[in-house]
Protein backbone atom coordinates (compact mmCIF):
# COMPACT_ATOMS: atom_id res chain seq x y z
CA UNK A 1 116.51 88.77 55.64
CA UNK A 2 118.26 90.57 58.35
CA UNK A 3 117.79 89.02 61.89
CA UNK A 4 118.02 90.71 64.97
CA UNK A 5 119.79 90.31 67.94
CA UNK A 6 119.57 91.10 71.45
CA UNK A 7 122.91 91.62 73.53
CA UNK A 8 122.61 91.93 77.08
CA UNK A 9 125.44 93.91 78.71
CA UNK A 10 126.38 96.22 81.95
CA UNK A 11 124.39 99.29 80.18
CA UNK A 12 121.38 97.14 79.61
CA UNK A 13 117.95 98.98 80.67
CA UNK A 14 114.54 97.65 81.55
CA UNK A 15 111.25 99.39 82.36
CA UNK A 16 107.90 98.53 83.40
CA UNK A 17 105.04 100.68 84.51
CA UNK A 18 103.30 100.48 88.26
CA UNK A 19 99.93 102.03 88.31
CA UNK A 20 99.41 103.65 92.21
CA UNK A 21 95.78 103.06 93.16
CA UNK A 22 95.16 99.24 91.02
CA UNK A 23 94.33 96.79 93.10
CA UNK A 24 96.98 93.65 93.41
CA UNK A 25 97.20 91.06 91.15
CA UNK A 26 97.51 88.70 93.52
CA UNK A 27 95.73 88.73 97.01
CA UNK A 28 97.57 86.52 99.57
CA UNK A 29 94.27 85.21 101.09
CA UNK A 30 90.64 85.02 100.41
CA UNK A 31 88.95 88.48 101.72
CA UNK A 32 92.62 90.28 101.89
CA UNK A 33 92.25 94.41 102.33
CA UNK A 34 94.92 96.14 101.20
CA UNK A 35 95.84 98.76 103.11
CA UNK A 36 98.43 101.46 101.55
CA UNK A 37 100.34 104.63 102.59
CA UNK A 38 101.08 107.21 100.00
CA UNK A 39 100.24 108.00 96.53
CA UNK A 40 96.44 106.42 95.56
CA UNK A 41 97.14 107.21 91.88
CA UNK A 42 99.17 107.76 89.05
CA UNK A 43 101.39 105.97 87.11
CA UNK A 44 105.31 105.35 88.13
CA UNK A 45 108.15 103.64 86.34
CA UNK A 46 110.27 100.92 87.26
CA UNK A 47 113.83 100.77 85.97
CA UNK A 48 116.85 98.63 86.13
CA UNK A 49 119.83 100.16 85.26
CA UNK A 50 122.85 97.97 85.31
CA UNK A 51 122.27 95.96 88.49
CA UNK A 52 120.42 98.71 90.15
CA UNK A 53 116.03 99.59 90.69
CA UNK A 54 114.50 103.02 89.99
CA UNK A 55 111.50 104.19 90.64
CA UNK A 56 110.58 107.40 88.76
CA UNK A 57 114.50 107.56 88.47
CA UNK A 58 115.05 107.62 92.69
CA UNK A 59 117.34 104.75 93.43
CA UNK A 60 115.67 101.54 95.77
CA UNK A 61 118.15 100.79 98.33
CA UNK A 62 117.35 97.53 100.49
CA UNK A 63 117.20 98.65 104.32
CA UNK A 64 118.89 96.02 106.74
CA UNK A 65 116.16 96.32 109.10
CA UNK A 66 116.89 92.37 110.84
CA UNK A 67 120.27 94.35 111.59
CA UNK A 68 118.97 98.00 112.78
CA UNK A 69 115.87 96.77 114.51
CA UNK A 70 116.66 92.81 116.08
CA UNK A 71 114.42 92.88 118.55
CA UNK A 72 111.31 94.36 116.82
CA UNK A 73 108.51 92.55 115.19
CA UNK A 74 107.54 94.29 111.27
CA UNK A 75 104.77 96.03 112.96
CA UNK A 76 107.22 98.05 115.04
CA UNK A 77 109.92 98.42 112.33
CA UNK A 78 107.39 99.58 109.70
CA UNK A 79 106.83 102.53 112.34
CA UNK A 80 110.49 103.27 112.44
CA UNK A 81 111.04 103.82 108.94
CA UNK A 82 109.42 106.72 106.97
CA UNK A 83 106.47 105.84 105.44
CA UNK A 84 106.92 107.51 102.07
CA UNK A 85 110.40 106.17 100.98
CA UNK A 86 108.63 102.33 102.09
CA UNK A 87 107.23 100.68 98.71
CA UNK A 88 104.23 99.16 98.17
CA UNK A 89 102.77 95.54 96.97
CA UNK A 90 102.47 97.14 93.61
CA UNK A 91 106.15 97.26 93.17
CA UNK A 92 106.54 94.18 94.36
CA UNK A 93 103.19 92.61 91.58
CA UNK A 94 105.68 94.55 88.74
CA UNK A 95 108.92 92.79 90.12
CA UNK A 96 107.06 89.60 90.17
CA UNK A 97 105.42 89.98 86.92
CA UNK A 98 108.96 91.29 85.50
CA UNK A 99 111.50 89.39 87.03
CA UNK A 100 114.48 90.77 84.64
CA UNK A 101 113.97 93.86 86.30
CA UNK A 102 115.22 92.79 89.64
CA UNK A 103 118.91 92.78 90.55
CA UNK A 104 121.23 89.80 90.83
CA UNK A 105 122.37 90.94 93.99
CA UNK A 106 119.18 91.34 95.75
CA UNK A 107 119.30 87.19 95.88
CA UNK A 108 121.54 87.32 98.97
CA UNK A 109 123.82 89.45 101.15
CA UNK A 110 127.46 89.56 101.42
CA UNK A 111 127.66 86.55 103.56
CA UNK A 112 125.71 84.67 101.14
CA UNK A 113 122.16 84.47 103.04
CA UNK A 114 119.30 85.02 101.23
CA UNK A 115 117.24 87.82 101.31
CA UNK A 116 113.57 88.38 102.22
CA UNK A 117 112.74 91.85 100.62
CA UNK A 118 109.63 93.32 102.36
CA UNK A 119 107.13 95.96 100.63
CA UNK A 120 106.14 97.62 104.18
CA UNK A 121 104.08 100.39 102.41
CA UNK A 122 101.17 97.79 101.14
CA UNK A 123 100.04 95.23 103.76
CA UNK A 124 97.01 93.13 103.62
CA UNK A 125 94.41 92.72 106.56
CA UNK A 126 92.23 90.06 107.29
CA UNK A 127 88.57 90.52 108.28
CA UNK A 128 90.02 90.25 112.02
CA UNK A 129 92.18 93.40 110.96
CA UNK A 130 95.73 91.39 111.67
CA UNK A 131 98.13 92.73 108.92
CA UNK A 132 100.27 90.94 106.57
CA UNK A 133 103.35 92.06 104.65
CA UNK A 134 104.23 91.26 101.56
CA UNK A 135 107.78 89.98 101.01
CA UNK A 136 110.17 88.61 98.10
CA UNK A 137 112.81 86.11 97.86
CA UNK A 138 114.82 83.48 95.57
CA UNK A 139 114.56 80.08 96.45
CA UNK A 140 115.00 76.99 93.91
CA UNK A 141 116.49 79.99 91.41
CA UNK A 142 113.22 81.36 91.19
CA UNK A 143 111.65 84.30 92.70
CA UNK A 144 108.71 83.86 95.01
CA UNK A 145 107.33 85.87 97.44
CA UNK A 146 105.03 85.22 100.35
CA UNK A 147 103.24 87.71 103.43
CA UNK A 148 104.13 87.49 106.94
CA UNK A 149 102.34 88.77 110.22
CA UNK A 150 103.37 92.62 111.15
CA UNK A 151 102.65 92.27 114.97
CA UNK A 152 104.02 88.94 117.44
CA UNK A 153 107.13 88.04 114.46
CA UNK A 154 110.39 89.61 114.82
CA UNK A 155 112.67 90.92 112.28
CA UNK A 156 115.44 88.25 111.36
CA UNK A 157 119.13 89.23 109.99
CA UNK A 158 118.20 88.53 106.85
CA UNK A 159 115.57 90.46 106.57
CA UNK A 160 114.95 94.09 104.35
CA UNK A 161 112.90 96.40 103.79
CA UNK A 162 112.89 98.02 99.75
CA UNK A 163 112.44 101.79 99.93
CA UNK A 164 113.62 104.78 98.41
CA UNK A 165 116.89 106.07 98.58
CA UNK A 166 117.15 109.13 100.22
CA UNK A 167 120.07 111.59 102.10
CA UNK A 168 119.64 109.43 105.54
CA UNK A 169 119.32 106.41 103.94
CA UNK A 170 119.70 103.37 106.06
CA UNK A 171 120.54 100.37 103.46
């Protein structure tokens, strides 16, 4: 009998698929719309290579946006950033649902704060229409994640945005 055996190292690769257009797996509320920018369907992949995310093989950088935009509530930084480089709640149901995929270092930042990763391209409305953001953290060693108001809350320093790499990117 020959057994198997699976060594993780630096070169170590994992993949999951993110379907544009499904709906969450997870609404936040009761009656939650989901409102989304972008691509309404199609099928994406999610990689980690070494302690780095791809989607579709474009790097996701984490955007200091508590930094860039202090004095701005999600609402307003959500407007700053382009649109199409933001991900969506989907990426953020695959992280969840795959948590090997997501990198060490997204935990906390160099100072050792944690991080609240927000998915700005798939917010959720109530039936009042105020929108929510989806967001992602470690607490307890575990990964959780949570929504938060877009207008009336502003931005902390440990707060980012996950989006796309790109030439101007702003991580």
């Amino acid at each position: 009998m020959v057994l198997h055996q699976v060594v993780h190292h630096s070169h170590a690769r994992h993949k999951t698929r993110v379907k544009y257009g499904a709906r969450p797996r997870v609404l936040p509320f009761a009656g939650a719309i989901v409102r989304r920018v972008g691509p309404q369907e199609g099928t994406v992949f999610l990689e980690r290579r070494d302690d780095k995310l791809y989607l579709d093989g474009r790097e996701i950088v984490l955007a200091t946006v508590g930094r860039l935009y202090p004095d701005k509530t999600f609402g307003q930084v959500k407007e700053c950033l382009p649109a199409g480089d933001l991900l969506c709640d989907l990426v953020l149901d695959a992280l969840f649902q795959n948590p090997s995929l997501i990198p060490e270092c997204w935990a906390v930042n160099e100072q050792g704060e944690p991080r609240f990763i927000y998915f700005l391209n798939g917010v959720f409305a109530d039936s009042r229409g105020r929108e929510f953001a989806p967001y992602l953290f470690k607490s307890g060693g575990k990964w959780s994640r949570h929504v938060a108001p877009l207008k009336n809350v502003q931005v902390h320093p440990f707060d980012y945005a996950a989006r796309l790499k790109s030439a101007h990117s702003l991580a």
